[in-house]
Protein backbone atom coordinates (compact mmCIF):
# COMPACT_ATOMS: atom_id res chain seq x y z
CA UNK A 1 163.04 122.71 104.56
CA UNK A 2 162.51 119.29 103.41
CA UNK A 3 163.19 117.52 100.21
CA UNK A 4 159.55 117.50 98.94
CA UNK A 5 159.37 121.45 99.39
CA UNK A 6 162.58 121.76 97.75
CA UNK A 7 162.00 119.76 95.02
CA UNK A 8 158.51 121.32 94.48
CA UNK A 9 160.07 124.98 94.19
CA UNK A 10 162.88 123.86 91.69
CA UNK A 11 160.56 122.14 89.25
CA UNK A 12 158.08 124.63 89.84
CA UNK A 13 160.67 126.94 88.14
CA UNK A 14 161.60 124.85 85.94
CA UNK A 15 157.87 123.76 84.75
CA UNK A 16 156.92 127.28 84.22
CA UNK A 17 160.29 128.67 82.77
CA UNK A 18 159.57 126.11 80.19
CA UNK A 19 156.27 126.79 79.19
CA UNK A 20 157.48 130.47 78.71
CA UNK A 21 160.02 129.35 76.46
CA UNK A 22 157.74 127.25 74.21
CA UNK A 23 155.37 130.60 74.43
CA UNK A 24 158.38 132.16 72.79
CA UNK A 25 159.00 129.77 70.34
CA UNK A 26 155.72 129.25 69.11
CA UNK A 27 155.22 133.09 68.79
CA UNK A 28 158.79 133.66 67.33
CA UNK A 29 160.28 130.14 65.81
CA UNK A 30 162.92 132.24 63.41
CA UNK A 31 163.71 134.56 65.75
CA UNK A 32 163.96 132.57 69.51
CA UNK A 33 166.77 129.22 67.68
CA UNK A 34 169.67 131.91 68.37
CA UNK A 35 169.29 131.82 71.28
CA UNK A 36 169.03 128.67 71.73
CA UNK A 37 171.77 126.92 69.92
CA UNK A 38 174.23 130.24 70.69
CA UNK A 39 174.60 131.28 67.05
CA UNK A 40 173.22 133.76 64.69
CA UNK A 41 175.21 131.89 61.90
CA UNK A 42 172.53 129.51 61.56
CA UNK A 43 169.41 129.28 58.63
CA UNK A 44 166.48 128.10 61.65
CA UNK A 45 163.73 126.07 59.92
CA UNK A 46 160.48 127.58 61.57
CA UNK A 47 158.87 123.57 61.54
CA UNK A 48 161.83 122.75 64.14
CA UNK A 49 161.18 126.09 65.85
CA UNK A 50 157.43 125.24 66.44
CA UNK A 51 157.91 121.69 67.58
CA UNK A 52 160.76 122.92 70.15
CA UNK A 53 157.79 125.64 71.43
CA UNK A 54 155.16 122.87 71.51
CA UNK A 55 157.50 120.14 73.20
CA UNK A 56 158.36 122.69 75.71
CA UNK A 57 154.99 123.92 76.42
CA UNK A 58 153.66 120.55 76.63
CA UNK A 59 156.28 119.35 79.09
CA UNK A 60 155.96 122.56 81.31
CA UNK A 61 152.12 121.96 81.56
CA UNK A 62 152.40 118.41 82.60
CA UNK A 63 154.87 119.29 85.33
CA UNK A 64 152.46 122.26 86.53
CA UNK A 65 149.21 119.56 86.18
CA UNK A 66 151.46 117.21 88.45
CA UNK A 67 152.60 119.46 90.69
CA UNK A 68 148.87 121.24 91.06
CA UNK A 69 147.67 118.08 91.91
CA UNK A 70 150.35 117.16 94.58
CA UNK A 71 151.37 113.83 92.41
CA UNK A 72 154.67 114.68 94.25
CA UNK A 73 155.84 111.14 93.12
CA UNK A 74 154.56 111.07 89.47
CA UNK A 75 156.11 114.67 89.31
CA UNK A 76 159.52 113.09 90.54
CA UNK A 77 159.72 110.05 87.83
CA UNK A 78 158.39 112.43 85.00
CA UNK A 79 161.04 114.83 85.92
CA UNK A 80 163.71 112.00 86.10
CA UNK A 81 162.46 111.15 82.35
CA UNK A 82 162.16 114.46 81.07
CA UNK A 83 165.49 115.30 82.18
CA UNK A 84 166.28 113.67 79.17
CA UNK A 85 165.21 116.53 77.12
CA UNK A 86 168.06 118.78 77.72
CA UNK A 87 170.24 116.61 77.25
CA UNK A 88 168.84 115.58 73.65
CA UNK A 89 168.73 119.60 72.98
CA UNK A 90 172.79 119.72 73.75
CA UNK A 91 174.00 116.78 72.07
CA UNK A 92 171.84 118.59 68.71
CA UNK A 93 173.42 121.91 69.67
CA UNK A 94 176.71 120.37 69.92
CA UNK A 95 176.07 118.23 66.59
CA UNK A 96 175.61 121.09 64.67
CA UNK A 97 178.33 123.22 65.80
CA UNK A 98 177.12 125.49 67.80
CA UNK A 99 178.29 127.14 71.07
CA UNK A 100 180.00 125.00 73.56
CA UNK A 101 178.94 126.99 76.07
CA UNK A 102 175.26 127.46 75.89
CA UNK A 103 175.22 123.71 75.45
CA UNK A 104 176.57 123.18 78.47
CA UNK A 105 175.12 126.09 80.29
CA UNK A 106 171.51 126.25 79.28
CA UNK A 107 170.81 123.02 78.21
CA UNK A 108 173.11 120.81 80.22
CA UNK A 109 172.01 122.60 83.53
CA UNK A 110 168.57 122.26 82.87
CA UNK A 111 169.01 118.38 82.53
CA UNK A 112 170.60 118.60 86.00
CA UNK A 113 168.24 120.95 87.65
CA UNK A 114 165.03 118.53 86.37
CA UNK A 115 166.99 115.54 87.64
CA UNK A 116 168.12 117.32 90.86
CA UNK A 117 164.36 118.43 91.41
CA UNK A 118 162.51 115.12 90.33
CA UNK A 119 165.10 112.96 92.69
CA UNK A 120 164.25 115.55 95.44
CA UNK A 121 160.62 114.79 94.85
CA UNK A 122 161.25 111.11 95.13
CA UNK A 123 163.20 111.20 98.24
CA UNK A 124 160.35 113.13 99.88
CA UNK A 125 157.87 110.97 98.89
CA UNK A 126 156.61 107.43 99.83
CA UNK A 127 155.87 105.16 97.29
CA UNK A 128 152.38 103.93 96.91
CA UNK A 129 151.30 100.94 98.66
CA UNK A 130 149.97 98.22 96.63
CA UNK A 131 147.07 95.71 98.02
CA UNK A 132 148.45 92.11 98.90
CA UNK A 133 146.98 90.06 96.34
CA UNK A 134 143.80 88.40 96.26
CA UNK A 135 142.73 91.34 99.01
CA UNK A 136 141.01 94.46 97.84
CA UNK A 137 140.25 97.20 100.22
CA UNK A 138 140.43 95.05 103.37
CA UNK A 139 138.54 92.24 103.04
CA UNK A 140 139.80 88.58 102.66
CA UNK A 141 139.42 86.89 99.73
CA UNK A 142 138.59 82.83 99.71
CA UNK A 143 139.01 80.72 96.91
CA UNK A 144 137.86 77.20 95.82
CA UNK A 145 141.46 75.79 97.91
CA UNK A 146 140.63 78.02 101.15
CA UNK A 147 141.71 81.19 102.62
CA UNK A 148 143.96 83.29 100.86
């Protein structure tokens, strides 16, 4: 199995575990930020709980749009950025006291299976190949000095 396939099937996971999870949080804000942050101490503010649901959503459909429409490389750097994401959600989870262990587990190895997956996309994947200049799509281009 090569990197590309492997790559495809973790953020394929990944891209549609998400968009469940904003589903969730768009449908139940209040009730879903336990779960998240790993504490039923907290008073969840259903704004934050709606813009976690539509970030998520959003970033699981662009993964599944990249991924539908083999942009195995785009798919790779927008994985590589996203990873981010996690990794915002368990520095805020850690900010505002609340379990050390779902930060690390939930949110921190997300971050590491999108960066896993979108390096796995980019090793299996050429780059695109960019037109010498002053040629476009084969033909040779002369200018007032001569041949370029």
């Amino acid at each position: 199995m090569n990197s590309r396939r492997i790559g495809t099937a973790l953020l394929g996971a990944v891209g549609v575990g998400i968009a469940v999870v904003g589903s969730r949080y768009l449908a139940d804000p209040v009730g879903q930020v336990p779960g998240y942050v790993g504490s039923t101490t907290l008073d969840p503010a259903v704004v934050a709980g709606n813009a976690k649901g539509v970030r998520d959503l959003a970033a699981g459909g662009a993964v599944t749009v990249l991924l539908a429409a083999r942009q195995w490389r785009a798919a790779g750097w927008f994985a590589v950025g996203a990873a981010t994401i996690p990794v915002g959600d368990m520095l805020v989870v850690l900010a505002q006291g609340g379990s050390v262990l779902t930060a690390l587990a939930v949110h921190g190895a997300t971050a590491l299976v999108v960066l896993l997956a979108g390096v796995l996309l980019l090793r299996g994947s050429a780059p695109a190949t960019v037109p010498a200049r002053g040629r476009r799509a084969g033909r040779v281009v002369t200018s007032a000095v001569g041949r370029v």
